[in-house]
Protein backbone atom coordinates (compact mmCIF):
# COMPACT_ATOMS: atom_id res chain seq x y z
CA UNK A 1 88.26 37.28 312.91
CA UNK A 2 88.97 40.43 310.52
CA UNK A 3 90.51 39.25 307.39
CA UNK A 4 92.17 42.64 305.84
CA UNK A 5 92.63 42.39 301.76
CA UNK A 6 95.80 43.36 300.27
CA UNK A 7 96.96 47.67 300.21
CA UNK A 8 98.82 48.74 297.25
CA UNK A 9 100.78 51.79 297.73
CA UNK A 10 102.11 54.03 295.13
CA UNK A 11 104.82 56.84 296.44
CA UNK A 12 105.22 59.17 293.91
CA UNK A 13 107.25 62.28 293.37
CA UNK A 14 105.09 65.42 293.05
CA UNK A 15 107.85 67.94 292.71
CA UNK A 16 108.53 65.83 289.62
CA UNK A 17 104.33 66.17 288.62
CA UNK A 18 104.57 62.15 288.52
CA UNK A 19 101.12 62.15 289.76
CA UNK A 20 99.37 61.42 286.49
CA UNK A 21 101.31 57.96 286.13
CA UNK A 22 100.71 57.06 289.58
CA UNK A 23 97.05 57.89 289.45
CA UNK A 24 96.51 55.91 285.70
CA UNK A 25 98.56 52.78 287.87
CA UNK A 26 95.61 52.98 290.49
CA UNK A 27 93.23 53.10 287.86
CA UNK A 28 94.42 50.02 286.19
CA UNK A 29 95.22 47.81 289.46
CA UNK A 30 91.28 48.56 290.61
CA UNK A 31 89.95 47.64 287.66
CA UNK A 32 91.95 44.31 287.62
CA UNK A 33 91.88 43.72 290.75
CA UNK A 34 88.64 45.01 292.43
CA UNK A 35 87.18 42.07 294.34
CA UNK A 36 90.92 40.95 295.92
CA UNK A 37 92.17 44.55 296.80
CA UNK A 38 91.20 46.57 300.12
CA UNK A 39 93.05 49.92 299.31
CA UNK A 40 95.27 51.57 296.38
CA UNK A 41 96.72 54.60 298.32
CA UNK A 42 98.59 57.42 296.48
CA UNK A 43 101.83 58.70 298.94
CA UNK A 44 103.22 61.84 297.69
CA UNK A 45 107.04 62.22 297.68
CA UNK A 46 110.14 63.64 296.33
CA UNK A 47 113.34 63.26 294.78
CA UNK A 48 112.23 61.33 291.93
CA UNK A 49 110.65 58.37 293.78
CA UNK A 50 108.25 56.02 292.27
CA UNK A 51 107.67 53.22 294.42
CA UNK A 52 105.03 50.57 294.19
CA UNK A 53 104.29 48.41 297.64
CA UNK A 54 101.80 45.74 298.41
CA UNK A 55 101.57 45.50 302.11
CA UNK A 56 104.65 47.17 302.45
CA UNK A 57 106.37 44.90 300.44
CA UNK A 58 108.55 46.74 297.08
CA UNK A 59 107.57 45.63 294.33
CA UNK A 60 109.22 48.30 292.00
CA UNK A 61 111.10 51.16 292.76
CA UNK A 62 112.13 53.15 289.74
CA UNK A 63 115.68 54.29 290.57
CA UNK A 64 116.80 51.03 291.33
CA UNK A 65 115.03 49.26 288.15
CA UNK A 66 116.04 52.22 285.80
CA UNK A 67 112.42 52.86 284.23
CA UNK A 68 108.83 52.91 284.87
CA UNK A 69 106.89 50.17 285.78
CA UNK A 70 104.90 49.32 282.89
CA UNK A 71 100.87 48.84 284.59
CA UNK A 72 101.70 45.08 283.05
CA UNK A 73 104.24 44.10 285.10
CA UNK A 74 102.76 45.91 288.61
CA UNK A 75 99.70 43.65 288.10
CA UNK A 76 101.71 40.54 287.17
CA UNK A 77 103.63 41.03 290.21
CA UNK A 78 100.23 41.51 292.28
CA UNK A 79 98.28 38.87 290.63
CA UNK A 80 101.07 35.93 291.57
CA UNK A 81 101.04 37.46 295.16
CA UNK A 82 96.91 37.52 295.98
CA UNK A 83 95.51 35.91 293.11
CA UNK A 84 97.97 32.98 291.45
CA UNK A 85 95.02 31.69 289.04
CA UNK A 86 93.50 34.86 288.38
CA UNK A 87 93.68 35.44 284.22
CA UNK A 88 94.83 38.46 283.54
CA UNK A 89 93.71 38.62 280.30
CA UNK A 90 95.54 40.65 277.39
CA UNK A 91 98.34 41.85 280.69
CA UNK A 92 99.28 37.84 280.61
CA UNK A 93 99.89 37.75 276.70
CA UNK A 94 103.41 38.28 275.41
């Protein structure tokens, strides 16, 4: 029996050159996260999307939340999905 870890996707919009945030988000999940993650995938879009997905679940989506994600809150919302104990270190201090 196959046991798959956990894809993150990030859609971003490259008309919009958003591609830079997206790629310093995969950078930051990995290193957090690099035993309990199978895959961060970068999906190019448009019209201003930038999603974040774990198994094709939403975690943020920027039009409806008004903002950026800050890398912070992406891996809080990760971590209590596939990890619950896992310490995130200075991302769990307020």
């Amino acid at each position: 029996m196959s046991t798959r870890k956990p894809r993150v996707e990030i859609e971003y919009c490259s008309q919009c050159r958003f591609i830079l945030r997206a790629s310093w988000m995969v950078q930051e999940l990995l290193m957090s996260f690099a035993d309990e993650l199978g895959e961060v995938a970068l999906v190019p879009g448009t019209g201003g999307i930038f999603e974040v997905r774990l198994n094709g679940e939403q975690l943020w989506n920027k039009k409806q939340a008004g903002c950026y994600p800050e890398p912070k809150e992406i891996k809080q919302l990760i971590r209590d999905r596939i990890a619950p104990g896992k310490d995130l270190g200075h991302s769990d201090r307020r």
